[in-house]
C-alpha atoms as a PDB file:
ATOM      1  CA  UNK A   1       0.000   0.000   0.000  1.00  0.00           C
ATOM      2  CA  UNK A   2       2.844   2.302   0.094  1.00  0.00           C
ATOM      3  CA  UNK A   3       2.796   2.960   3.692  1.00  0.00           C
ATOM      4  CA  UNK A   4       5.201   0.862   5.277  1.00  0.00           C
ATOM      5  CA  UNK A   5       2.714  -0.652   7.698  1.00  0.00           C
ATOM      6  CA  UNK A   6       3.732  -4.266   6.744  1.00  0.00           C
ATOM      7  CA  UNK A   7       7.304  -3.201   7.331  1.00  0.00           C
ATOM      8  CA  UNK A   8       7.320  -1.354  10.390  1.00  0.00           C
ATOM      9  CA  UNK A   9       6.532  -4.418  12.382  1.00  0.00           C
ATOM     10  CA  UNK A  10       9.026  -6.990  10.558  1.00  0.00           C
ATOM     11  CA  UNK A  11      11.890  -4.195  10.897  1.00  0.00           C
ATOM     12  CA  UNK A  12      11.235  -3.647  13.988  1.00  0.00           C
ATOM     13  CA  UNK A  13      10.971  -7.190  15.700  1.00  0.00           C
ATOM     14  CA  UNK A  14      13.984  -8.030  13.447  1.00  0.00           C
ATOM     15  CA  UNK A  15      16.131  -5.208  14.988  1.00  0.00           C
ATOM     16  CA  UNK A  16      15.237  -6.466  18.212  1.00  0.00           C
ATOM     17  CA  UNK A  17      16.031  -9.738  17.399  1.00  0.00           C
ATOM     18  CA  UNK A  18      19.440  -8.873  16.421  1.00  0.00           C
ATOM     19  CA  UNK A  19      20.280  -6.613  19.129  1.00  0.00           C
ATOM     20  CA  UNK A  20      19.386  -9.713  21.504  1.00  0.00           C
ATOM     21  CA  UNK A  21      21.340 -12.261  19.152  1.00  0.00           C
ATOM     22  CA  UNK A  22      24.386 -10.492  17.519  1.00  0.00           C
ATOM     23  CA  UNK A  23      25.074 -13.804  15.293  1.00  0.00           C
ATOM     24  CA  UNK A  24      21.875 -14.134  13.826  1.00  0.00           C
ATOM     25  CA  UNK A  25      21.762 -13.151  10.073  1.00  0.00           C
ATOM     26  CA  UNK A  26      18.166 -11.931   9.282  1.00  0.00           C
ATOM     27  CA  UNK A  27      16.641 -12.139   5.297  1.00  0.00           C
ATOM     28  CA  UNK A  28      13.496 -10.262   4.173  1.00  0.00           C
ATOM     29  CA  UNK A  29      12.082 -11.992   1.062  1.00  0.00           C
ATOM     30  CA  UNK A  30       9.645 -10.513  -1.096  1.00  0.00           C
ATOM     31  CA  UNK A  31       8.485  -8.540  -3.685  1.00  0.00           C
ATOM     32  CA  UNK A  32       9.725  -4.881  -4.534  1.00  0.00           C
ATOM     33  CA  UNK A  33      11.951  -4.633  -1.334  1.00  0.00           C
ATOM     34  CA  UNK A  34      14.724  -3.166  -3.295  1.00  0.00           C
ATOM     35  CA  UNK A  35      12.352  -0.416  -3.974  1.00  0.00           C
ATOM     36  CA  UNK A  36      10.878   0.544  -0.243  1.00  0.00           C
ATOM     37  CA  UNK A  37      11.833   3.622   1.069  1.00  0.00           C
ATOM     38  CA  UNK A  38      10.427   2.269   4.736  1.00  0.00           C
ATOM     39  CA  UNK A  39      12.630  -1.208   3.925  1.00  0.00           C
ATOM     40  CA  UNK A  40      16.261  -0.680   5.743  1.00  0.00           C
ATOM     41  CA  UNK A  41      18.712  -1.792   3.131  1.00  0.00           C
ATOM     42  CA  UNK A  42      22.331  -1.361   4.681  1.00  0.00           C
ATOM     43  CA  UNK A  43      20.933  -3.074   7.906  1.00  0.00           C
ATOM     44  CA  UNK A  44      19.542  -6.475   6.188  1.00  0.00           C
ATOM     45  CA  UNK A  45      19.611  -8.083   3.150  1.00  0.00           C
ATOM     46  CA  UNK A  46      17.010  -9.052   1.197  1.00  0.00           C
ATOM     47  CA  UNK A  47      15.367 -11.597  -1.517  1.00  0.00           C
ATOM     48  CA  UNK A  48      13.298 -10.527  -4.400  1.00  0.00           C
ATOM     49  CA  UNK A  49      10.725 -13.169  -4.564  1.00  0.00           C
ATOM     50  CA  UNK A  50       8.043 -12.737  -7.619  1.00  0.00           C
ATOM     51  CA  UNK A  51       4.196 -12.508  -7.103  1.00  0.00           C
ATOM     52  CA  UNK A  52       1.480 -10.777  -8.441  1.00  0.00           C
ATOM     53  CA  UNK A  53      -2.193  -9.722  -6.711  1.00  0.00           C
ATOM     54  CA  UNK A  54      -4.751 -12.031  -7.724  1.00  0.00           C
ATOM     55  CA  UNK A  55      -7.489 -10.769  -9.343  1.00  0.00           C
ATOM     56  CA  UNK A  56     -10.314 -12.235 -10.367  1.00  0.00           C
ATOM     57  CA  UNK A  57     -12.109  -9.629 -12.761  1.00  0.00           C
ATOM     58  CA  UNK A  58      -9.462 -10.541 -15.103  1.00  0.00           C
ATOM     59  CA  UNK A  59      -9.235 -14.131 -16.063  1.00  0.00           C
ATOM     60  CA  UNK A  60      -5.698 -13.459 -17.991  1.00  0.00           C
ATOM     61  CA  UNK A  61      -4.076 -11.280 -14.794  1.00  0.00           C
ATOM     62  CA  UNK A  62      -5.528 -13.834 -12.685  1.00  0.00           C
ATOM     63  CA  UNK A  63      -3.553 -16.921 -14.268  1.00  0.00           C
ATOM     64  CA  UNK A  64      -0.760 -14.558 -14.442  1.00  0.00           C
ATOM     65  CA  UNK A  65      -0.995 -14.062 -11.118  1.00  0.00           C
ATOM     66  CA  UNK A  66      -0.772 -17.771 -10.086  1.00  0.00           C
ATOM     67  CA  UNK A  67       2.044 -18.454 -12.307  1.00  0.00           C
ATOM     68  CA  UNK A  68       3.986 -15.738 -10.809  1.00  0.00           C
ATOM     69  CA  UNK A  69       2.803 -16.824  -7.218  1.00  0.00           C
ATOM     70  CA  UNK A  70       3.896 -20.712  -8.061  1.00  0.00           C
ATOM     71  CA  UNK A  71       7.663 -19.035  -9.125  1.00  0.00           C
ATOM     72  CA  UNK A  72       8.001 -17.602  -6.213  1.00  0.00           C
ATOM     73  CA  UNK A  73       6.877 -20.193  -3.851  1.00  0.00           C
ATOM     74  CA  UNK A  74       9.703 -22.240  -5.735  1.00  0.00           C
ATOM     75  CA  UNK A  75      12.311 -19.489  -5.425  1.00  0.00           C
END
């Protein structure tokens, strides 16, 4: 949505997860992470994974969708 609120709470529970563990090595997978301005870059790394909204208005988007959702469950 843009907003970060899906972030907020994995940054933050993963900060304190580090600060408590210094040898644990934390990776955010999913899609358009690269792109957040609310995702922390330098402090984690991260794994683009693809998917797509499903929608079911459009029958082509929505078996684009699931393809794209079955590549990233394998990835």
């Amino acid at each position: 949505g843009g907003t970060g609120g899906h972030i907020f709470p994995a940054l933050s529970l993963a900060l304190e997860m580090v600060e408590k563990r210094k040898d644990l090595e934390i990776t955010f997978a999913g899609h358009g992470l690269e792109g957040n301005p609310y995702f922390l870059q330098g402090n984690f790394t991260s794994l683009s994974v693809p998917s797509d909204p499903l929608s079911s208005k459009n029958p082509f988007k929505l078996i684009k969708g699931v393809f794209r959702l079955a590549k990233g469950l394998v990835k």
